[in-house]
N, C-alpha and C. Protein backbone atom coordinates (compact mmCIF):
# COMPACT_ATOMS: atom_id res chain seq x y z
N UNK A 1 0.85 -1.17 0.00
CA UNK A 1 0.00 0.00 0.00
C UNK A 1 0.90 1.24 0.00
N UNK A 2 0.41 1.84 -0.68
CA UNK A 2 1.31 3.85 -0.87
C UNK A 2 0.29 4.47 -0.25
N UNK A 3 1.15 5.14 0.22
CA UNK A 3 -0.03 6.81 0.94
C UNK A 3 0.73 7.93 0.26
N UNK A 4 0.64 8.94 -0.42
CA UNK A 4 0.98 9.64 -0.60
C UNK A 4 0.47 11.47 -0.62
N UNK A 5 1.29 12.19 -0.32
CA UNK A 5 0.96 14.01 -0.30
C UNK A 5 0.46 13.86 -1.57
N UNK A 6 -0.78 14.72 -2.11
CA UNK A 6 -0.89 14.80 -3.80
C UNK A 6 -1.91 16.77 -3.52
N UNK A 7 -0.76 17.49 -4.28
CA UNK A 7 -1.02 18.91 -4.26
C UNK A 7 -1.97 19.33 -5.55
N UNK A 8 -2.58 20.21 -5.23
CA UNK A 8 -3.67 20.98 -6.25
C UNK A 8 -3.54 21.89 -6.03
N UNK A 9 -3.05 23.13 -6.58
CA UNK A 9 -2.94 24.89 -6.38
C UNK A 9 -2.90 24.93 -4.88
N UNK A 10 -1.55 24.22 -4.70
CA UNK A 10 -1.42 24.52 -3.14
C UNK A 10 -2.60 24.02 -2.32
N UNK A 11 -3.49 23.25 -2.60
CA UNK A 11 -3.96 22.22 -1.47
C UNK A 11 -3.83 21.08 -0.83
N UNK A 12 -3.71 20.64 -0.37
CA UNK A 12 -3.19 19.29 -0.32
C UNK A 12 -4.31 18.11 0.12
N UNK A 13 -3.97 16.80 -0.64
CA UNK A 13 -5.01 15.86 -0.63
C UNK A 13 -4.16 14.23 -0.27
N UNK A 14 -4.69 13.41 0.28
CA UNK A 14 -3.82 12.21 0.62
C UNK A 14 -4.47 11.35 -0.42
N UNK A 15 -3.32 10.47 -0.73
CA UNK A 15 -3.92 9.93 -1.86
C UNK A 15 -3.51 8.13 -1.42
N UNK A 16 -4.36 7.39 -1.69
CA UNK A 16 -3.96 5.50 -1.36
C UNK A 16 -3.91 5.17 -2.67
N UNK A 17 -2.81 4.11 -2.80
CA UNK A 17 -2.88 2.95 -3.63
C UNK A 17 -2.52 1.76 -3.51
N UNK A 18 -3.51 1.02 -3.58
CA UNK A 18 -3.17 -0.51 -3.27
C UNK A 18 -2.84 -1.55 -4.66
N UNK A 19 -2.09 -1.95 -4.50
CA UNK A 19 -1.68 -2.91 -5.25
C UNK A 19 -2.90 -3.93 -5.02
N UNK A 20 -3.30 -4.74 -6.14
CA UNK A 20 -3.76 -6.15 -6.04
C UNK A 20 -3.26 -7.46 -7.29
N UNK A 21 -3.48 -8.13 -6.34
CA UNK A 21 -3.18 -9.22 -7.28
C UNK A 21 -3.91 -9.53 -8.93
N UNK A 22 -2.81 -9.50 -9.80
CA UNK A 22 -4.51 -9.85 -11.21
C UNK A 22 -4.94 -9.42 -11.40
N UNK A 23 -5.03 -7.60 -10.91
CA UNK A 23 -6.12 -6.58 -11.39
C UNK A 23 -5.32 -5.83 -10.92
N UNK A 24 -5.94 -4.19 -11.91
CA UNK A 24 -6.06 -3.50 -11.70
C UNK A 24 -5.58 -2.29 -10.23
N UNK A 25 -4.72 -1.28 -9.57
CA UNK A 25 -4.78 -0.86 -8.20
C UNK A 25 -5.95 -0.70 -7.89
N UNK A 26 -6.06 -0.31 -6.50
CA UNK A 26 -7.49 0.66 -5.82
C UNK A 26 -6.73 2.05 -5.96
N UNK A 27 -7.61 2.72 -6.57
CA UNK A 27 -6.84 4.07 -6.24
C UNK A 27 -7.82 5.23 -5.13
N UNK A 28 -7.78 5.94 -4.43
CA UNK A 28 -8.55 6.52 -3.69
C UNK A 28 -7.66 7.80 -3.55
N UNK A 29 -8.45 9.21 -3.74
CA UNK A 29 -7.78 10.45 -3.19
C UNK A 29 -8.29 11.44 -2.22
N UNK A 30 -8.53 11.70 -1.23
CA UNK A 30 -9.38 11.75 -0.11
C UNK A 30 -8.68 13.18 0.36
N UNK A 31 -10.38 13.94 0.04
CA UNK A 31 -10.42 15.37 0.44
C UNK A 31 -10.48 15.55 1.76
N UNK A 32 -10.66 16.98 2.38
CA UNK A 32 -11.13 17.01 3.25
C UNK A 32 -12.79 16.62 4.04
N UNK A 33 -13.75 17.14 2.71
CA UNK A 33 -14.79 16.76 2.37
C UNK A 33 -15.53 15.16 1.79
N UNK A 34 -14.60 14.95 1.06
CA UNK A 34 -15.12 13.80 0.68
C UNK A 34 -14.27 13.14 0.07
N UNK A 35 -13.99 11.88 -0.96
CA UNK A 35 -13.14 11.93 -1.81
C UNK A 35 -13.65 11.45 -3.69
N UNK A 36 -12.60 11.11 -4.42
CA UNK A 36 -12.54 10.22 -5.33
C UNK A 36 -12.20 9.31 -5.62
N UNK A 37 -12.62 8.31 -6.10
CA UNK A 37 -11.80 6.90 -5.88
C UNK A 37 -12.35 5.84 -7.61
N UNK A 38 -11.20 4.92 -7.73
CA UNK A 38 -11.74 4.13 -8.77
C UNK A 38 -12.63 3.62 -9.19
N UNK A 39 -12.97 2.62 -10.20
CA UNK A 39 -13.70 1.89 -10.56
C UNK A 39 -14.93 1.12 -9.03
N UNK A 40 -13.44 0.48 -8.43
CA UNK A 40 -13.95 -0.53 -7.40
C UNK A 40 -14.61 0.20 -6.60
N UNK A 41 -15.11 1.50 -6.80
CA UNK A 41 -15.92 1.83 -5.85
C UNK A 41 -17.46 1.91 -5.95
N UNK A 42 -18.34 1.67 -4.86
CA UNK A 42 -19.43 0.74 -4.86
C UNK A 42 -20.62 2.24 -4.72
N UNK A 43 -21.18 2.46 -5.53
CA UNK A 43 -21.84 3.94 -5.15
C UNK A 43 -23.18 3.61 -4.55
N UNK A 44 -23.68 2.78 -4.93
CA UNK A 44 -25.14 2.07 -4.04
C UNK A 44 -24.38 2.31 -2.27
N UNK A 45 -23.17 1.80 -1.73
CA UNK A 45 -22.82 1.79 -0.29
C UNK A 45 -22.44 3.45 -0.23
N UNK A 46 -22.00 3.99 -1.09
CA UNK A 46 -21.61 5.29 -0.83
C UNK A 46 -22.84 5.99 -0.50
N UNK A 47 -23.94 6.23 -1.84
CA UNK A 47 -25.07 7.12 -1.77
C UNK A 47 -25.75 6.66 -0.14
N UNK A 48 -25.82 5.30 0.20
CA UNK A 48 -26.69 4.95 1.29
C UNK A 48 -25.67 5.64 2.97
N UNK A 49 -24.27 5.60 2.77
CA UNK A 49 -23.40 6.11 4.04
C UNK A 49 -23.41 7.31 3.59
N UNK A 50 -24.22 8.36 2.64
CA UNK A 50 -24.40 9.85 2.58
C UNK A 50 -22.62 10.32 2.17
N UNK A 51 -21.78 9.39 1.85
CA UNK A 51 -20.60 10.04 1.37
C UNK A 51 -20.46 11.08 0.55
N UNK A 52 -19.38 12.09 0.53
CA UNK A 52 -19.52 12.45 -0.76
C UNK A 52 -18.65 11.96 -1.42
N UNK A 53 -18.54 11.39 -2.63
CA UNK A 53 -17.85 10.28 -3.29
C UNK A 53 -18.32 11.10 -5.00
N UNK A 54 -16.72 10.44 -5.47
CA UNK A 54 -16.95 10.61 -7.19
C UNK A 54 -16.25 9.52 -7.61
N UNK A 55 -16.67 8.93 -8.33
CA UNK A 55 -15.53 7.70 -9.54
C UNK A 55 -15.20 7.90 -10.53
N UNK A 56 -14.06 8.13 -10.66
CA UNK A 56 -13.49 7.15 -12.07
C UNK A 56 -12.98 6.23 -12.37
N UNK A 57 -12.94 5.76 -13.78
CA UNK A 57 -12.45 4.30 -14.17
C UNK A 57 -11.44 4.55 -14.77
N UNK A 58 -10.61 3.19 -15.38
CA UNK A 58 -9.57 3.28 -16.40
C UNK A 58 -8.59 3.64 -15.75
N UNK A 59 -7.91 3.77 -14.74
CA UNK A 59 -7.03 4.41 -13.89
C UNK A 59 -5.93 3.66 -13.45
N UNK A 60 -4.85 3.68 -13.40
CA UNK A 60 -3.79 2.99 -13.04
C UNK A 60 -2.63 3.78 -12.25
N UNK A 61 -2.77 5.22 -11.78
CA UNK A 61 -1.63 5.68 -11.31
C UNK A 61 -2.61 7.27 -10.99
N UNK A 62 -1.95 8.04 -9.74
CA UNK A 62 -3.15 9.55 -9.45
C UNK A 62 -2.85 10.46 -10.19
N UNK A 63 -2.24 10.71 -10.93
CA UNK A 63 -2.12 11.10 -12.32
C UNK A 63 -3.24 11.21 -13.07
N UNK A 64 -3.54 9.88 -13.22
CA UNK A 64 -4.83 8.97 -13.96
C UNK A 64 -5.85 9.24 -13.47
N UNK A 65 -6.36 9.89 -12.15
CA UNK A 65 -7.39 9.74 -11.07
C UNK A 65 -7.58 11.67 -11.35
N UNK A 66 -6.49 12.28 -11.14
CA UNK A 66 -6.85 13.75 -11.47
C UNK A 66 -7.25 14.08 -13.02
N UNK A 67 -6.96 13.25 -13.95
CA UNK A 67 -6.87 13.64 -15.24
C UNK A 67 -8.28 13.12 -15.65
N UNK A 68 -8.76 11.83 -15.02
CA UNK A 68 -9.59 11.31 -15.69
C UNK A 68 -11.42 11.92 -15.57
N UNK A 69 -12.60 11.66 -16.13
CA UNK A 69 -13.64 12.41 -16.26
C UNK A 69 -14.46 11.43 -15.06
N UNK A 70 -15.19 12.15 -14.24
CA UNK A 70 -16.07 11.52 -12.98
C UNK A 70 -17.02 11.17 -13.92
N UNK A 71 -17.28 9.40 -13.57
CA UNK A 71 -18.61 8.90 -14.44
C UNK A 71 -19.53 8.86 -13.49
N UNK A 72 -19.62 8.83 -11.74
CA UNK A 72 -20.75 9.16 -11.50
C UNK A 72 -20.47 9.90 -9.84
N UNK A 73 -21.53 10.51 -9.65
CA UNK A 73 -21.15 11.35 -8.11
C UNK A 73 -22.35 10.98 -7.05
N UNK A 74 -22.13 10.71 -5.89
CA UNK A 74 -23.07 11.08 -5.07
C UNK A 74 -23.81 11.93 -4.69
N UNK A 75 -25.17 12.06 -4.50
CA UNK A 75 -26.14 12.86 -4.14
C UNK A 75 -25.23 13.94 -3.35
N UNK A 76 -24.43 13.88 -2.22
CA UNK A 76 -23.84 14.56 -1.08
C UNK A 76 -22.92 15.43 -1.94
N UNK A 77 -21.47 14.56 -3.24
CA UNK A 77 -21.13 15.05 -4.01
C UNK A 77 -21.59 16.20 -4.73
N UNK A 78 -22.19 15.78 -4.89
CA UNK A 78 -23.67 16.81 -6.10
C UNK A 78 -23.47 18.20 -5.42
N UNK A 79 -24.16 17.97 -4.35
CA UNK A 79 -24.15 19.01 -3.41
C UNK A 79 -23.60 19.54 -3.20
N UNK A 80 -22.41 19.15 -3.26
CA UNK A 80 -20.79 20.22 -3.27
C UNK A 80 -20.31 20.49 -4.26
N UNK A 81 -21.22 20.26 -5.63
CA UNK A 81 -20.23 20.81 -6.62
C UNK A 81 -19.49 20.22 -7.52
N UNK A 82 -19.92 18.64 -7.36
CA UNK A 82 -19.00 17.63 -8.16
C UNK A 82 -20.05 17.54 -9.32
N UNK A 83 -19.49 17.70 -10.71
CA UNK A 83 -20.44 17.21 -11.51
C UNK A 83 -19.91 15.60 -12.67
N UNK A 84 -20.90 15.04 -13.10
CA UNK A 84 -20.43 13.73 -13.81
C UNK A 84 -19.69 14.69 -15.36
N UNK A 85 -18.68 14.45 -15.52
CA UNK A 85 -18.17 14.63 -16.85
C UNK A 85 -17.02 15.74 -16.24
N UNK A 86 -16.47 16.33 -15.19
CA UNK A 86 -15.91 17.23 -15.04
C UNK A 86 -14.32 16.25 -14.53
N UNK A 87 -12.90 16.71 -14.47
CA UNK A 87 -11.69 16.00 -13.95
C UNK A 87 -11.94 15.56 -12.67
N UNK A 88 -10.96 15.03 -11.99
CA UNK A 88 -11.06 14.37 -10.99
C UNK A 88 -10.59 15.19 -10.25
N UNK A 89 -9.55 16.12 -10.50
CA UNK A 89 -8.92 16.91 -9.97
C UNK A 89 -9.86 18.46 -9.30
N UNK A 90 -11.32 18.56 -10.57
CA UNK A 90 -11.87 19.65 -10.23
C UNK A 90 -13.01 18.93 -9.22
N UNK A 91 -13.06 17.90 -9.24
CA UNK A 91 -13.93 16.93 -8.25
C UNK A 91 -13.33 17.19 -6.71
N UNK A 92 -12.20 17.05 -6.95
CA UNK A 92 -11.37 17.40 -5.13
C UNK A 92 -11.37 18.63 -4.77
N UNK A 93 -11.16 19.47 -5.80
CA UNK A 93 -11.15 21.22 -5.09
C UNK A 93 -12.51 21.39 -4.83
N UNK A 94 -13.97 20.73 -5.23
CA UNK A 94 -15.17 21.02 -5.25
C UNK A 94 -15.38 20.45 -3.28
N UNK A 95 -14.40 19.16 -3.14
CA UNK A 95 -14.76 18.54 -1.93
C UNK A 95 -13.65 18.98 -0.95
N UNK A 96 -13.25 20.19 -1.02
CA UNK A 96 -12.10 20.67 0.16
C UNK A 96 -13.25 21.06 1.29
């Protein structure tokens, strides 16, 4: 597992990556507010724990996770500003 500092115009966001076996990482980047996280993330458990949560797919490195387009957001997300089709990166400054 990596933990890493990951900066946005001078904000700062912690970012996980887990290795797995045969697939794909977990990638997760975790605002103050809420976060973003990969594929493997389950938005039926998110929307119901009121998270604010955004996903993207296709991702292999947080690079990949700021660059890539949110395919879907939580209600709570919503609320703050996250919209589906916007970076991942403008997804985290929305959830500071």
């Amino acid at each position: 597992m990596y933990v890493e500092k990951i900066e946005i115009e001078n904000k700062s966001f912690l970012g996980v990556k887990v290795e797995l076996p045969s697939s794909p990482p977990l990638l997760l980047i975790i605002a103050k507010k809420g976060f973003v996280m990969c594929g493997y993330l389950n938005m039926e458990v998110a929307e119901k724990l009121q998270a604010a949560a955004a996903v993207v797919s296709g991702v292999k490195a947080f690079e990949d996770v700021l660059e890539a387009e949110v395919k879907a957001a939580t209600s709570r997300a919503k609320e703050l500003g996250v919209e589906v089709g916007m970076k991942g990166k403008e997804a985290l400054k929305k959830l500071i």
